[in-house]
N, C-alpha and C. Protein backbone atom coordinates (compact mmCIF):
# COMPACT_ATOMS: atom_id res chain seq x y z
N UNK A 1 1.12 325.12 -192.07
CA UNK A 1 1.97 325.69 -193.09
C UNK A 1 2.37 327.10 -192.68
N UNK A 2 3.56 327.65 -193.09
CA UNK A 2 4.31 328.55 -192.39
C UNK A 2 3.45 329.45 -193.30
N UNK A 3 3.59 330.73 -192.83
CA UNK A 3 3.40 331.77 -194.12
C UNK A 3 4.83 332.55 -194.26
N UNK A 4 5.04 332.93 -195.79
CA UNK A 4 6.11 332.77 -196.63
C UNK A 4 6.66 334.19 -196.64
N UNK A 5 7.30 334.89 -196.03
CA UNK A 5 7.83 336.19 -196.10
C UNK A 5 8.68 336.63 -197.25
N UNK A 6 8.59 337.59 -197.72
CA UNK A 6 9.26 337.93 -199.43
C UNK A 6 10.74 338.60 -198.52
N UNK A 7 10.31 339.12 -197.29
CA UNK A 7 11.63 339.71 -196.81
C UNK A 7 12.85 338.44 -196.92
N UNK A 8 12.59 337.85 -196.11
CA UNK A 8 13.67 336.81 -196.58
C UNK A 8 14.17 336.24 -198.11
N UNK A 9 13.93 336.60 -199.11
CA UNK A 9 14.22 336.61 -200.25
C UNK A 9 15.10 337.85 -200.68
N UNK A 10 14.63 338.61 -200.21
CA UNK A 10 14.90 340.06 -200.14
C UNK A 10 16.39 340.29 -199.61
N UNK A 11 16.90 339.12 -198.75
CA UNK A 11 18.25 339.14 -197.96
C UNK A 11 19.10 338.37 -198.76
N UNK A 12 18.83 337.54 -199.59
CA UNK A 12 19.24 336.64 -200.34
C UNK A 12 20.03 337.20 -202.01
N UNK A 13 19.12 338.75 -202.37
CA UNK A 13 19.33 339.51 -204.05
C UNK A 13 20.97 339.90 -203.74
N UNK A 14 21.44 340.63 -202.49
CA UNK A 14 22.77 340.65 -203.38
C UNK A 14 23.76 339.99 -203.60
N UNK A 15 23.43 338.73 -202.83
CA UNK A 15 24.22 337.28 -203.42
C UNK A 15 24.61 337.18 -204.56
N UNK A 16 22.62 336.86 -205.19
CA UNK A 16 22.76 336.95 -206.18
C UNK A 16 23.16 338.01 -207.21
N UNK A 17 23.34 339.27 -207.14
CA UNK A 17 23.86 340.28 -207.81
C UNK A 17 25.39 340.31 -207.92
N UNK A 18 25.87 340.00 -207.44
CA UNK A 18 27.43 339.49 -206.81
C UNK A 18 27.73 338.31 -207.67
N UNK A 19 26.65 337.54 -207.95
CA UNK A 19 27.38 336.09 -208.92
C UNK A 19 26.68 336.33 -210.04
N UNK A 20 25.41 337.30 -210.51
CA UNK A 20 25.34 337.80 -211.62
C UNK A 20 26.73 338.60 -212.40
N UNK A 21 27.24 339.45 -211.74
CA UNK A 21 28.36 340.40 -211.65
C UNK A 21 29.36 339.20 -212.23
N UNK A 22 29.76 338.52 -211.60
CA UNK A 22 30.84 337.91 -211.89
C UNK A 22 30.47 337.24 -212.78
N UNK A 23 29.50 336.42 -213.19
CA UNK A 23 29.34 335.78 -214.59
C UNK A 23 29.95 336.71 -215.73
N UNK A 24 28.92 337.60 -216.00
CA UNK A 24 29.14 338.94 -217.12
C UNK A 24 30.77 339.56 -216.95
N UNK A 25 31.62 339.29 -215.94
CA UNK A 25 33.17 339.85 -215.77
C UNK A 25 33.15 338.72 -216.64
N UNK A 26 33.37 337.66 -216.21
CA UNK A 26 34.28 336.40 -216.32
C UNK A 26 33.92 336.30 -218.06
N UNK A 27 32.68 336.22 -218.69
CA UNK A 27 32.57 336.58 -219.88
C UNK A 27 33.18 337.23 -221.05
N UNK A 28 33.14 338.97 -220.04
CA UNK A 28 34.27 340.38 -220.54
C UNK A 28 35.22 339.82 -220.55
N UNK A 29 35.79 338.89 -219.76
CA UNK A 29 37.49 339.32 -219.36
C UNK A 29 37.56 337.57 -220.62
N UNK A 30 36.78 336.86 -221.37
CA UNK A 30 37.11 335.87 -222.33
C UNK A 30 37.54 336.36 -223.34
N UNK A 31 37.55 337.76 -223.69
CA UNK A 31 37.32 338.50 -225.03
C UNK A 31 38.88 338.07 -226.07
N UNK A 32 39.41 338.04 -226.84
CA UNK A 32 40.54 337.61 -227.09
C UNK A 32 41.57 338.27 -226.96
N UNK A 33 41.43 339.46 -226.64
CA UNK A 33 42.30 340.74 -226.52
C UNK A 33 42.98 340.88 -224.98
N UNK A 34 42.48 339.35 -224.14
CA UNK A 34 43.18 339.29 -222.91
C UNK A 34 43.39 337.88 -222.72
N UNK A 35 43.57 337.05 -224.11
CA UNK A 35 43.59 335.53 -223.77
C UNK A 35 45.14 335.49 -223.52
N UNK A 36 46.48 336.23 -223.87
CA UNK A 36 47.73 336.51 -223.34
C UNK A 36 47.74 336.51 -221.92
N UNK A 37 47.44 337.67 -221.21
CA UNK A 37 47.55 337.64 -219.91
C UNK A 37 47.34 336.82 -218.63
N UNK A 38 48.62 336.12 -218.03
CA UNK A 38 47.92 334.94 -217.11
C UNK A 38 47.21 335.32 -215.93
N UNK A 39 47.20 336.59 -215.48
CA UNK A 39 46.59 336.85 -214.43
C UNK A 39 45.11 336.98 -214.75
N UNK A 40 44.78 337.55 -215.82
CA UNK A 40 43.59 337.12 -216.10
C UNK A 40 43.13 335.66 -216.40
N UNK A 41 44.11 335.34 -216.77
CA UNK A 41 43.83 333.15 -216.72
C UNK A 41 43.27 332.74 -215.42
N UNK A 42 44.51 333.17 -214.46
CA UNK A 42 44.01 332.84 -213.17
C UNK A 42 42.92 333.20 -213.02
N UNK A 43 42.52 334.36 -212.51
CA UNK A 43 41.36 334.88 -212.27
C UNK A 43 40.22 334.42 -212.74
N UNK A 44 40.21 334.19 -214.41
CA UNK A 44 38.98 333.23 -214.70
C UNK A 44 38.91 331.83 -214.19
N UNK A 45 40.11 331.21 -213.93
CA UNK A 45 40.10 329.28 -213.49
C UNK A 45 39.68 329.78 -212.12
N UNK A 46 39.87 330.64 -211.21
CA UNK A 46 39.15 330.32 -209.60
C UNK A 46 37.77 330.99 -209.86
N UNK A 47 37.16 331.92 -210.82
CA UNK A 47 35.70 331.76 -210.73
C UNK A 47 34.53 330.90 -210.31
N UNK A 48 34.56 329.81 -210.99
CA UNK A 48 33.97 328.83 -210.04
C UNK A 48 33.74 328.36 -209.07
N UNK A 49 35.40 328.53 -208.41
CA UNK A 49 35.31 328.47 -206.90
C UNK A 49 34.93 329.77 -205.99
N UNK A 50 34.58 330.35 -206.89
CA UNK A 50 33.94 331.96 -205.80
C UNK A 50 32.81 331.87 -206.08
N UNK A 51 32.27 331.15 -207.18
CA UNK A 51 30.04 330.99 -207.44
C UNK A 51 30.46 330.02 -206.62
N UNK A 52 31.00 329.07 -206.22
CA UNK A 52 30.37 328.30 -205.24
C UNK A 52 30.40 328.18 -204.08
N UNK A 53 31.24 329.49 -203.83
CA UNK A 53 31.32 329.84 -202.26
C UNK A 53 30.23 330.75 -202.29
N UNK A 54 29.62 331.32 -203.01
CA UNK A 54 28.82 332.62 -203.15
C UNK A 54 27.42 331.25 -202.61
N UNK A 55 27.21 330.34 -203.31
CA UNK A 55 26.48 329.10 -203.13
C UNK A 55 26.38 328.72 -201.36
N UNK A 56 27.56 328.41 -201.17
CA UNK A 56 27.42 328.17 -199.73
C UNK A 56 26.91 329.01 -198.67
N UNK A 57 27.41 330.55 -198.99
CA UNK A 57 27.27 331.51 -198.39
C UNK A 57 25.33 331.71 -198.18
N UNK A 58 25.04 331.70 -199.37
CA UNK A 58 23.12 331.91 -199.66
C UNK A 58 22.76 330.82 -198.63
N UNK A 59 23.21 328.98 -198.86
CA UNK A 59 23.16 328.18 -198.11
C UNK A 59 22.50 328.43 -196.56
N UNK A 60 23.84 329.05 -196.24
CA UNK A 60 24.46 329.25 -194.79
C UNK A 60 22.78 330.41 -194.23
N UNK A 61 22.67 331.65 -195.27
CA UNK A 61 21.64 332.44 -194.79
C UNK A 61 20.22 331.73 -194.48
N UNK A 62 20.27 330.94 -195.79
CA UNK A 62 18.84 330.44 -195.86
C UNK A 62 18.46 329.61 -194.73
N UNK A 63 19.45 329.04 -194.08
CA UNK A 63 19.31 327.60 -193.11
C UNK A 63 18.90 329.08 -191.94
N UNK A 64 20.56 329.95 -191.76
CA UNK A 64 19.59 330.59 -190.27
C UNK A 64 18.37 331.93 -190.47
N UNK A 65 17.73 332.05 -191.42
CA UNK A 65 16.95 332.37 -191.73
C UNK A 65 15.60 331.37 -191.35
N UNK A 66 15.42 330.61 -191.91
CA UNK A 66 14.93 329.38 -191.83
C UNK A 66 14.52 328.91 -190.09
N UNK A 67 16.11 329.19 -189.46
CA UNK A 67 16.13 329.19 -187.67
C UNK A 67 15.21 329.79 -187.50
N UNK A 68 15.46 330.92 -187.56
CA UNK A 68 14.50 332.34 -187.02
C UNK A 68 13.61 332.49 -186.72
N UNK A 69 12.90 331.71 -187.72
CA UNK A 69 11.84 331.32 -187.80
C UNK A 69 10.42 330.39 -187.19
């Protein structure tokens, strides 16, 4: 059994801070006082597709992390 390094987790937080971030925007920007504006429409309909590139991206570390190893 490998032993488990926290550093490598450690490479992984501002991923996640980055798709924390954008949850709490994408939230702000629901407020009704911008349900008019389509650029903010847009911007909220490709959210998803940026958490799940943010997804692939962690993916991508963890596997060559994982190499490194």
């Amino acid at each position: 059994m490998n032993k488990h390094s926290p550093k490598k987790e450690l490479i992984l937080l501002p991923v996640l801070l980055v798709a924390v971030l954008l949850c709490v925007v994408g939230h702000f920007l629901l407020q009704p006082s911008y349900q008019n504006n389509h650029v903010i429409e847009y911007m909220l309909a490709a959210l998803p597709f940026a958490l799940f590139g943010l997804v692939i991206i962690a993916f991508k570390i963890a596997s060559k992390s994982e190499e490194n190893d």
